[in-house]
PDB file of N, CA and C in Angstrom:
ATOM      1  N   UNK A   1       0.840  -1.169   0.000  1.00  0.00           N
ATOM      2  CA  UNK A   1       0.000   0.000   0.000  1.00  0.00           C
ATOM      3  C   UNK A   1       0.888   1.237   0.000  1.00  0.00           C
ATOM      4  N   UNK A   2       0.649   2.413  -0.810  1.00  0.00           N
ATOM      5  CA  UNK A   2       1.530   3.324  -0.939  1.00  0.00           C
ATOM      6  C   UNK A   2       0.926   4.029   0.155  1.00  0.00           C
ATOM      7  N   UNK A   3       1.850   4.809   0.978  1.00  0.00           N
ATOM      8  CA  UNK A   3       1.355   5.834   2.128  1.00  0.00           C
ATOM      9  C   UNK A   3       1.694   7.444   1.626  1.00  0.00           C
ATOM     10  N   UNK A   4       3.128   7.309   1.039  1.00  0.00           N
ATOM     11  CA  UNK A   4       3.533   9.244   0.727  1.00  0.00           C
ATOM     12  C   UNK A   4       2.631   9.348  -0.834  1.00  0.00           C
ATOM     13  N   UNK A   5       2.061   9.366  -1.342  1.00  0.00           N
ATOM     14  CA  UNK A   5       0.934  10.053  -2.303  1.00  0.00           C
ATOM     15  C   UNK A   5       2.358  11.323  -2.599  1.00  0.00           C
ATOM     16  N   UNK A   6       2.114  12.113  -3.987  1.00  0.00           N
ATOM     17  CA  UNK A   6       2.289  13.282  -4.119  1.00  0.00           C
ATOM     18  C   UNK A   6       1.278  14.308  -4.548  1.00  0.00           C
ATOM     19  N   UNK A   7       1.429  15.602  -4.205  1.00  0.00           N
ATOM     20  CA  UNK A   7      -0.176  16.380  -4.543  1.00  0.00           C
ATOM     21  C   UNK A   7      -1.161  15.402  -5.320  1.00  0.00           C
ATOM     22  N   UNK A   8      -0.416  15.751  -6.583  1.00  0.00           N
ATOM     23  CA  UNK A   8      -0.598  15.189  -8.066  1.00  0.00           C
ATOM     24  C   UNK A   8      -1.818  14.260  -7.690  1.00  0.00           C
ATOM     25  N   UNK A   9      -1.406  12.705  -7.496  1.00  0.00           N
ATOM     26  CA  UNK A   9      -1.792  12.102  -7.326  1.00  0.00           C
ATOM     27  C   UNK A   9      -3.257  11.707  -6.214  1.00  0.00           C
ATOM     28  N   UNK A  10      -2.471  12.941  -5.280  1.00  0.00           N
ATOM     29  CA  UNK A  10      -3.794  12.731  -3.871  1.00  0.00           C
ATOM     30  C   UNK A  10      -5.427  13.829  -4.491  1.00  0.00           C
ATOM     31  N   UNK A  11      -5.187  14.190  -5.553  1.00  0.00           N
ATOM     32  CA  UNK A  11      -5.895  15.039  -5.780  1.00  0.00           C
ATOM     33  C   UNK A  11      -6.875  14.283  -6.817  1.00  0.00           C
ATOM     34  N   UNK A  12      -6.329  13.630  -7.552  1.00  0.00           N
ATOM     35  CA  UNK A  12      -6.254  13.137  -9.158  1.00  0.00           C
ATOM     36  C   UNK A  12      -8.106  12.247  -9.122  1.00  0.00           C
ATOM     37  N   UNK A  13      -8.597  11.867  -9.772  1.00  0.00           N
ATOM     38  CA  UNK A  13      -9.080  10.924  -9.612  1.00  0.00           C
ATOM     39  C   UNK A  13      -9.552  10.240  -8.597  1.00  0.00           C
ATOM     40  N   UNK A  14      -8.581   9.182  -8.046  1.00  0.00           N
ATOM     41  CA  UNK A  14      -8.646   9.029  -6.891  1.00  0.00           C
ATOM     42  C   UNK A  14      -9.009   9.113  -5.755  1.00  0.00           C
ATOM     43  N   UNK A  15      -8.431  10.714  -5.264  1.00  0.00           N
ATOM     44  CA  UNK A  15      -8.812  11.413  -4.684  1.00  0.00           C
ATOM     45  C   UNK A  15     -10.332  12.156  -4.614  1.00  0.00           C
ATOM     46  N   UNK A  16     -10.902  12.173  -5.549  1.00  0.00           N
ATOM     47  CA  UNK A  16     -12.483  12.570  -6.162  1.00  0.00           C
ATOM     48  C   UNK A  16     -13.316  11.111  -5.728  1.00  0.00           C
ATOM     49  N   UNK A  17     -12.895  10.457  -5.915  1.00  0.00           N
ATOM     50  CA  UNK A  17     -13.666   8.673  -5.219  1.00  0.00           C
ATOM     51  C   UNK A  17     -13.872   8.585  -4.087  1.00  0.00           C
ATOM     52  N   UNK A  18     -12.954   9.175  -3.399  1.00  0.00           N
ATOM     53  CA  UNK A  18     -13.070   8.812  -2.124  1.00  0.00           C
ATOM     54  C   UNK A  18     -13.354  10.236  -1.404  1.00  0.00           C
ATOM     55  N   UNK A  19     -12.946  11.256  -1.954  1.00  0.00           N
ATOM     56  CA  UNK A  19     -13.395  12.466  -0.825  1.00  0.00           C
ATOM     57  C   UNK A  19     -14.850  13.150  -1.679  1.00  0.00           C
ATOM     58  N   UNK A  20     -14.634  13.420  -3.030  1.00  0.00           N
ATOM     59  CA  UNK A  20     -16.118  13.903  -4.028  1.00  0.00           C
ATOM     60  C   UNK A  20     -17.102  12.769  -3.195  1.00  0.00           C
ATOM     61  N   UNK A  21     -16.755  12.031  -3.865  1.00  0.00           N
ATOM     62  CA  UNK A  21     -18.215  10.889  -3.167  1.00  0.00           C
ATOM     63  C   UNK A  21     -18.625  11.181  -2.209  1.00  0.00           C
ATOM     64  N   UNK A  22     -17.563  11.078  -0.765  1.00  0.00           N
ATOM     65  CA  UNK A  22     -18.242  11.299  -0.122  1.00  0.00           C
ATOM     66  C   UNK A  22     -19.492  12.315   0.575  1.00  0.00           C
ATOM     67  N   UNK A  23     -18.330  13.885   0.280  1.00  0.00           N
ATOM     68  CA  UNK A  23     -19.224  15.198   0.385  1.00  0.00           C
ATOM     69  C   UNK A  23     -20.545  15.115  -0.676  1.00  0.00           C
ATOM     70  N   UNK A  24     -20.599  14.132  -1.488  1.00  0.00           N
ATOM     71  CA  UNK A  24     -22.188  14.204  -2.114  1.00  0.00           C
ATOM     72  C   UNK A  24     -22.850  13.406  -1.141  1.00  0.00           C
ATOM     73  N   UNK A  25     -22.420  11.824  -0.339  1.00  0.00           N
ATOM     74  CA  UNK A  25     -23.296  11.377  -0.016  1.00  0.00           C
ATOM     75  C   UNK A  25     -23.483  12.342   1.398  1.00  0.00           C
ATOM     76  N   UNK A  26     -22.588  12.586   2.303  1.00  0.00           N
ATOM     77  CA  UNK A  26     -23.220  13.739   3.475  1.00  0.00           C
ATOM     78  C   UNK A  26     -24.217  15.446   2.878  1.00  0.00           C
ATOM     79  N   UNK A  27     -23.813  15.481   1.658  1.00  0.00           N
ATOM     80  CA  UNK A  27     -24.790  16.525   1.519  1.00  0.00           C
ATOM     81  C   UNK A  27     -26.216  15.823   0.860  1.00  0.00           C
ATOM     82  N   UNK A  28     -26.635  14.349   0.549  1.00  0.00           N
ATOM     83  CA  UNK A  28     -27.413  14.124   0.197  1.00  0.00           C
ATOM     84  C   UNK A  28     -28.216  14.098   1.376  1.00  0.00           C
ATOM     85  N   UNK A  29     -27.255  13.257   2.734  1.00  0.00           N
ATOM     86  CA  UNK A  29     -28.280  13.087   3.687  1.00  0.00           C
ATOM     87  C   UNK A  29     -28.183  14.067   4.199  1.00  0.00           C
ATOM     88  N   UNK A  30     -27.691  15.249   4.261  1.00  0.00           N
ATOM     89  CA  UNK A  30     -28.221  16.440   5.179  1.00  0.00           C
ATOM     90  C   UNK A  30     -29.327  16.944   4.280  1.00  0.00           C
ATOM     91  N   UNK A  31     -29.618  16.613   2.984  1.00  0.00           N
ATOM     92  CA  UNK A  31     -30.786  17.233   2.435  1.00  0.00           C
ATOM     93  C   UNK A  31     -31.768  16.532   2.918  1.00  0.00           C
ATOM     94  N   UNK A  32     -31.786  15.357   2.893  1.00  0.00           N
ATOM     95  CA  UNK A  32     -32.531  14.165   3.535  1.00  0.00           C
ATOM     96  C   UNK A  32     -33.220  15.327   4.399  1.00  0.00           C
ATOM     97  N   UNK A  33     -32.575  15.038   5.845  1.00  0.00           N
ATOM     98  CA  UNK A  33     -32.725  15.709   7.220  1.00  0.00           C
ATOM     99  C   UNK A  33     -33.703  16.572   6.903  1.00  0.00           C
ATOM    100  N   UNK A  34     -33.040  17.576   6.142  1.00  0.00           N
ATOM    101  CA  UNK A  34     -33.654  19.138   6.526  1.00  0.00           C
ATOM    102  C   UNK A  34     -34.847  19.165   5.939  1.00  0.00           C
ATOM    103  N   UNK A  35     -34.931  18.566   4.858  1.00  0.00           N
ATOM    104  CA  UNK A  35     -36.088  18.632   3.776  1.00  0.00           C
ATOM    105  C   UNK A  35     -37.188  18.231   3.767  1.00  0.00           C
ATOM    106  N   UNK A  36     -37.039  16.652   4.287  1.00  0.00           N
ATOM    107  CA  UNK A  36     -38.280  15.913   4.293  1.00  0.00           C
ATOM    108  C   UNK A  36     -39.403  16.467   5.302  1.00  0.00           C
ATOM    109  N   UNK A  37     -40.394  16.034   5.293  1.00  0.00           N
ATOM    110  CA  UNK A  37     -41.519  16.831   6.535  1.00  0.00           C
ATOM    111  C   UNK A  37     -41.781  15.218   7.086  1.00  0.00           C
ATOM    112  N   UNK A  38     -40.688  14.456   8.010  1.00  0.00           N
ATOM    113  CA  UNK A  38     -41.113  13.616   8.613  1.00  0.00           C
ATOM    114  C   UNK A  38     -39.943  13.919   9.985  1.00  0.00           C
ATOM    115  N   UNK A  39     -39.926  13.180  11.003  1.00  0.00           N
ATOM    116  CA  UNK A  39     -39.023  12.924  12.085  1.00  0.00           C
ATOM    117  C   UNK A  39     -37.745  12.917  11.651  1.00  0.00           C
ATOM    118  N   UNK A  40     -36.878  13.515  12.371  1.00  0.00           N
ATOM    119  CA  UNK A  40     -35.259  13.611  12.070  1.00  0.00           C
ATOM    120  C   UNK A  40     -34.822  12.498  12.216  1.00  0.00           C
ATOM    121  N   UNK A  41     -35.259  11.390  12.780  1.00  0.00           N
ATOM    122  CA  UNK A  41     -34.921  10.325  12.547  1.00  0.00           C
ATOM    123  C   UNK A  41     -35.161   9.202  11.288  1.00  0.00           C
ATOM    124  N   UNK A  42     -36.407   9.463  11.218  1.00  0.00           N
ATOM    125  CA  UNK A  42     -36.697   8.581   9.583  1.00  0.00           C
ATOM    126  C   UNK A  42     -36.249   9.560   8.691  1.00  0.00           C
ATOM    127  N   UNK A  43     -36.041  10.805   8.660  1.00  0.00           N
ATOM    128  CA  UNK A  43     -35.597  11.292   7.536  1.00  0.00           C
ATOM    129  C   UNK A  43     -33.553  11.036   7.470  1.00  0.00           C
ATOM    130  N   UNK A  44     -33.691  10.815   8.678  1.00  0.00           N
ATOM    131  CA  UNK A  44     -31.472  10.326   8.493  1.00  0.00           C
ATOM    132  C   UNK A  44     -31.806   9.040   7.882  1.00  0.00           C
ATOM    133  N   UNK A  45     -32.656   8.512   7.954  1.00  0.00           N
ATOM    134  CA  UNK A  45     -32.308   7.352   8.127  1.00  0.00           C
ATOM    135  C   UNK A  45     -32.425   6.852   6.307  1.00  0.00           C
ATOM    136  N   UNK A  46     -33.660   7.257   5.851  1.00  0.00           N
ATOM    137  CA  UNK A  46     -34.131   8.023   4.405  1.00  0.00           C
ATOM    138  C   UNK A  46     -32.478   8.570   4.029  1.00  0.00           C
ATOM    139  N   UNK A  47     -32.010   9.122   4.369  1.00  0.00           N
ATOM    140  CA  UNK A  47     -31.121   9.590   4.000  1.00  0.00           C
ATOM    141  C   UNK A  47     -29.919   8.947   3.586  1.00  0.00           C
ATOM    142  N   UNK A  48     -30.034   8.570   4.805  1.00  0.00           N
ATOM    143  CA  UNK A  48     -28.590   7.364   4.750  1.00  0.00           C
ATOM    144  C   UNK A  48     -28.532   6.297   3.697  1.00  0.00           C
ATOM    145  N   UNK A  49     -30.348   5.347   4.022  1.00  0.00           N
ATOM    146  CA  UNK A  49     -29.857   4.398   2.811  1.00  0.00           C
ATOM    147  C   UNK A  49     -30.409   4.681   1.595  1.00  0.00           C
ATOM    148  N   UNK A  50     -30.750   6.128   1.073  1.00  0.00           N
ATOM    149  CA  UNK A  50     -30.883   6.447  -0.133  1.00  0.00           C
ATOM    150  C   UNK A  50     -29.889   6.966  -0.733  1.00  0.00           C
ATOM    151  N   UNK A  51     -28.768   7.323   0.192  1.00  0.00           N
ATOM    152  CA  UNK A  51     -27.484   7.950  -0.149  1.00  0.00           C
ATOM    153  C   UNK A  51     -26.782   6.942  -0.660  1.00  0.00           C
ATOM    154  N   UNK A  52     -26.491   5.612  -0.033  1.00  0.00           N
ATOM    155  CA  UNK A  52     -25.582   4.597  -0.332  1.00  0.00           C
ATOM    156  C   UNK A  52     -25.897   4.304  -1.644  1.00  0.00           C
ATOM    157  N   UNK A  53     -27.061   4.344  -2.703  1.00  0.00           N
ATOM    158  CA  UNK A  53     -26.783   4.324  -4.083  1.00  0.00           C
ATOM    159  C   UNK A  53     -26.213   4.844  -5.342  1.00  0.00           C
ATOM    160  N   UNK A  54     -26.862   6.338  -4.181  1.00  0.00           N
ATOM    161  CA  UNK A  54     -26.171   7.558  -4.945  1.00  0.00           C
ATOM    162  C   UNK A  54     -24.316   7.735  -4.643  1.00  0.00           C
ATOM    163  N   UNK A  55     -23.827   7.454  -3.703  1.00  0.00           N
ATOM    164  CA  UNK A  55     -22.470   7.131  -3.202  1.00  0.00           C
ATOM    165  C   UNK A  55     -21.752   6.351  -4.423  1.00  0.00           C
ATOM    166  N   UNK A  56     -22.725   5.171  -4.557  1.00  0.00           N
ATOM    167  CA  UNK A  56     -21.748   4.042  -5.336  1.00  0.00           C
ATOM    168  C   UNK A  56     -21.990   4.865  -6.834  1.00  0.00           C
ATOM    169  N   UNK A  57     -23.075   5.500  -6.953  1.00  0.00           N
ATOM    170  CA  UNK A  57     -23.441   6.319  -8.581  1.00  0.00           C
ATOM    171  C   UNK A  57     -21.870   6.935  -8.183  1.00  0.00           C
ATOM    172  N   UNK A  58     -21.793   7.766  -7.416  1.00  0.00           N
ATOM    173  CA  UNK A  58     -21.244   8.809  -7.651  1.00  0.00           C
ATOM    174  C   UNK A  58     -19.489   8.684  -7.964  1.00  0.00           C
ATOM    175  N   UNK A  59     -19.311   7.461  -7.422  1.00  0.00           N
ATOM    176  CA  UNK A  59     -17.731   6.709  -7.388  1.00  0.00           C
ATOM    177  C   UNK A  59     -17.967   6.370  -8.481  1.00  0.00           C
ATOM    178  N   UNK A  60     -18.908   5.640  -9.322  1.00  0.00           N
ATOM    179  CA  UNK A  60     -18.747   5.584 -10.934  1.00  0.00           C
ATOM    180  C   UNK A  60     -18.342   6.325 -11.591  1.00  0.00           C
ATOM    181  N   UNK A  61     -19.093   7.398 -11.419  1.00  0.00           N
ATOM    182  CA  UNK A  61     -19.191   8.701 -11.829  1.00  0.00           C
ATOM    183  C   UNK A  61     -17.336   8.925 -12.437  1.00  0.00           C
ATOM    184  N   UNK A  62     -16.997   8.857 -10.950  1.00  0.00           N
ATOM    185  CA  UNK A  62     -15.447   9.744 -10.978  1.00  0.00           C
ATOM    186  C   UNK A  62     -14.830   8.581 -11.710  1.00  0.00           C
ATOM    187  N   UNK A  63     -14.813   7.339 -11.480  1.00  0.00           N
ATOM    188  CA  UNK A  63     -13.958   6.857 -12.259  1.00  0.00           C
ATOM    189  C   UNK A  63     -13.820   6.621 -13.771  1.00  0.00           C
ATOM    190  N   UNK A  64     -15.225   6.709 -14.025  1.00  0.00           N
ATOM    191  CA  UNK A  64     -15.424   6.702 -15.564  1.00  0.00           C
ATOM    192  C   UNK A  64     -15.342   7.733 -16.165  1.00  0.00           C
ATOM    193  N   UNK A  65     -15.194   8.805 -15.487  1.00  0.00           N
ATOM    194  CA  UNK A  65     -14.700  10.393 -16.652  1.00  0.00           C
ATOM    195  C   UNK A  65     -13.707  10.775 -16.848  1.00  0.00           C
ATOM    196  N   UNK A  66     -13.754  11.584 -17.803  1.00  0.00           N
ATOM    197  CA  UNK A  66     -12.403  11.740 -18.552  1.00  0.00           C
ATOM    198  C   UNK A  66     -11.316  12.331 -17.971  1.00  0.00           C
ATOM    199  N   UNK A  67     -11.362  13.095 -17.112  1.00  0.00           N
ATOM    200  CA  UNK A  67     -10.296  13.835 -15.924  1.00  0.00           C
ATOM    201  C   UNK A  67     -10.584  14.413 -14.883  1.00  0.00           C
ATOM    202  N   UNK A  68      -9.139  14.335 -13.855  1.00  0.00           N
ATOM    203  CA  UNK A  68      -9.536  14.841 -12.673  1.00  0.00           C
ATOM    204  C   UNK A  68     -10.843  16.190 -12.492  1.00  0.00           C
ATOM    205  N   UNK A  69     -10.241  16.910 -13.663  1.00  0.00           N
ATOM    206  CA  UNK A  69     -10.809  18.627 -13.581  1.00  0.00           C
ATOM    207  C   UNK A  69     -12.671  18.188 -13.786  1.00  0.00           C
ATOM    208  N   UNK A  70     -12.801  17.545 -14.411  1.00  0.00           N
ATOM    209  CA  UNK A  70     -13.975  17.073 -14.856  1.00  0.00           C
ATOM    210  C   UNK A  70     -14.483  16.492 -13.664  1.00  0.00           C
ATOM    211  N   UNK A  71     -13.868  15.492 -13.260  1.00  0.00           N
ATOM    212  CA  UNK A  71     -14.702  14.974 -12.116  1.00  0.00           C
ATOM    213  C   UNK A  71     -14.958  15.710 -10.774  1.00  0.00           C
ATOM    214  N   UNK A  72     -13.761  16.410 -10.348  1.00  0.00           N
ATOM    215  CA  UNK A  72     -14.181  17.447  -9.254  1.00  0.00           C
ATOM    216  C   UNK A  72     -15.368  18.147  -9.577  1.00  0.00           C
ATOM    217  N   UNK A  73     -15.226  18.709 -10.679  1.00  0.00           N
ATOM    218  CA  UNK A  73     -16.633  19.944 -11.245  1.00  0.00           C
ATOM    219  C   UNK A  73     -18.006  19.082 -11.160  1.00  0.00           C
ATOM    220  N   UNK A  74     -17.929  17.827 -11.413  1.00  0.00           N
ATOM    221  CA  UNK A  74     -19.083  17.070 -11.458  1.00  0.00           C
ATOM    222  C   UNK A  74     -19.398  17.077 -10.418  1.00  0.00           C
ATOM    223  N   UNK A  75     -18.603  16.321  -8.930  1.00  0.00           N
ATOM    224  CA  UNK A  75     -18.879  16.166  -7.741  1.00  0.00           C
ATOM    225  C   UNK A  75     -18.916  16.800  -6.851  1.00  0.00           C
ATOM    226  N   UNK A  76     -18.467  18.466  -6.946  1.00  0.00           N
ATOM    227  CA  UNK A  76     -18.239  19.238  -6.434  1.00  0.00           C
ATOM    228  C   UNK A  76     -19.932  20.087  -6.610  1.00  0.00           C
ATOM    229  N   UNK A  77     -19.859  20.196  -7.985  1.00  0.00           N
ATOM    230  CA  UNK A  77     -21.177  20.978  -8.243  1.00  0.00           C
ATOM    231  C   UNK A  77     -22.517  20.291  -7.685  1.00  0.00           C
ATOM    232  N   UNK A  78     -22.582  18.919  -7.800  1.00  0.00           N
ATOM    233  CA  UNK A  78     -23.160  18.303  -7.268  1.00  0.00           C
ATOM    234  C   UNK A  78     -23.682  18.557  -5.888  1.00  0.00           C
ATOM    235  N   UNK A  79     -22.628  18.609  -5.450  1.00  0.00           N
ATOM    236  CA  UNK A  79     -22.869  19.171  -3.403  1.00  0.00           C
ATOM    237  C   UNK A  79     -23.267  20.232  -3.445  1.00  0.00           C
ATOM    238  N   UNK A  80     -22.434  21.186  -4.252  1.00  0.00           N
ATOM    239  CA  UNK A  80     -22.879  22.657  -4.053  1.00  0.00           C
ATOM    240  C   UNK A  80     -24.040  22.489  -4.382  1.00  0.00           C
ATOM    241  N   UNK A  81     -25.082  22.253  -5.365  1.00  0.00           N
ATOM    242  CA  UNK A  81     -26.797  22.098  -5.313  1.00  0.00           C
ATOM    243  C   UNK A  81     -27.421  21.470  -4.357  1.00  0.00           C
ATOM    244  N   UNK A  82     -26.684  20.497  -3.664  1.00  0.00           N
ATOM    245  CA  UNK A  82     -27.273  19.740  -2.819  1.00  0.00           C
ATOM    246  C   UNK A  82     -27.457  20.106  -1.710  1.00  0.00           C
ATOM    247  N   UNK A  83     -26.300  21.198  -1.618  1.00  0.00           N
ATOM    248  CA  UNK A  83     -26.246  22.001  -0.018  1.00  0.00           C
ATOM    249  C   UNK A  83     -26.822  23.008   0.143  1.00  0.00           C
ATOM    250  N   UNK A  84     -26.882  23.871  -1.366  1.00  0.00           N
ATOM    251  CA  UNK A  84     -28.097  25.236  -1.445  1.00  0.00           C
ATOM    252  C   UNK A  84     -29.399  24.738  -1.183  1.00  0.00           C
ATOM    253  N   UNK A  85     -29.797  23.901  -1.867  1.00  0.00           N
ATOM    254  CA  UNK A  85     -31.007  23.072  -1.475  1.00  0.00           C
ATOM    255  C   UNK A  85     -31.327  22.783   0.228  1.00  0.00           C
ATOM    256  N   UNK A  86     -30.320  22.169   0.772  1.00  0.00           N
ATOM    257  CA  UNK A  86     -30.561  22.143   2.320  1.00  0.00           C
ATOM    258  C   UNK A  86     -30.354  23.044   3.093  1.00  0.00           C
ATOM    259  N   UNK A  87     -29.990  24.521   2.234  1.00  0.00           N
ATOM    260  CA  UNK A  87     -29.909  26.102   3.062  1.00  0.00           C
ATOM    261  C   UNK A  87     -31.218  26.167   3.114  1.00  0.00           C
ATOM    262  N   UNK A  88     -31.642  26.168   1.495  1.00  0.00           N
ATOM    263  CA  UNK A  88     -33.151  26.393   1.282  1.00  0.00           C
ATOM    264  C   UNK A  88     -34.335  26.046   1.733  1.00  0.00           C
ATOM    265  N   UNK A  89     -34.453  24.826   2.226  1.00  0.00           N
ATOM    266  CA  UNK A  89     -35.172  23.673   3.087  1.00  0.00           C
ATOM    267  C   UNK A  89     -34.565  24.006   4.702  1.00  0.00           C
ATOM    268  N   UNK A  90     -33.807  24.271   4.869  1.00  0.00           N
ATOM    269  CA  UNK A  90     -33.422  24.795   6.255  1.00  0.00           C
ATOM    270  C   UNK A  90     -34.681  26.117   6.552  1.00  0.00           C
ATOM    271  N   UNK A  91     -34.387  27.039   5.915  1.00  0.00           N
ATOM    272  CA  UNK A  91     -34.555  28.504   6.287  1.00  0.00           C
ATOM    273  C   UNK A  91     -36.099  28.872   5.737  1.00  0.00           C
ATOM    274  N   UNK A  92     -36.676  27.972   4.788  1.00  0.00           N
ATOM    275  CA  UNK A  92     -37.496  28.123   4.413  1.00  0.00           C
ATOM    276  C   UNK A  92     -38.534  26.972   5.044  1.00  0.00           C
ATOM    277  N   UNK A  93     -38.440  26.129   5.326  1.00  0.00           N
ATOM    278  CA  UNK A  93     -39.477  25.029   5.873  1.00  0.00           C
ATOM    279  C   UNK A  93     -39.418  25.204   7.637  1.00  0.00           C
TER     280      UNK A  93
END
């Protein structure tokens, strides 16, 4: 297992699999949370295992496109809607 990574690399691809993914699936379930009009508990929970599909979508996602720059913008933009959305559902519901 390699441990010293260089930028390059910790950023690359890779890096979008495991950190992009994730910030989509926590901003999916904080949309979950905020959004739904049920208990904060069935809505984490809604959240959680509706996220785990979108998670594994979203690791597809990065590995099957054409470059790093591409895939950040995908997964990145992704959250960013996902999180305006749970400002929006915050402040407004």
């Amino acid at each position: 297992m390699k441990y010293d990574w260089t930028p390059h690399e910790a950023w690359s691809t890779t890096g979008a699999v495991v950190l992009g993914s994730t910030a989509v699936f926590v901003a999916f379930t904080l949309f979950c949370t905020l959004a739904l009009p049920v208990a904060r508990a069935t809505a984490l929970a809604v959240g959680i295992l509706g996220g785990l599909p979108l998670w594994v979508a979203a690791m597809a996602y990065a590995l099957l496109s054409d470059g790093p720059l591409r895939t950040w913008g995908g997964l990145l933009g992704a959250c960013a809607v996902l999180l305006g959305l749970s400002a929006c559902a915050h402040f407004l519901l």
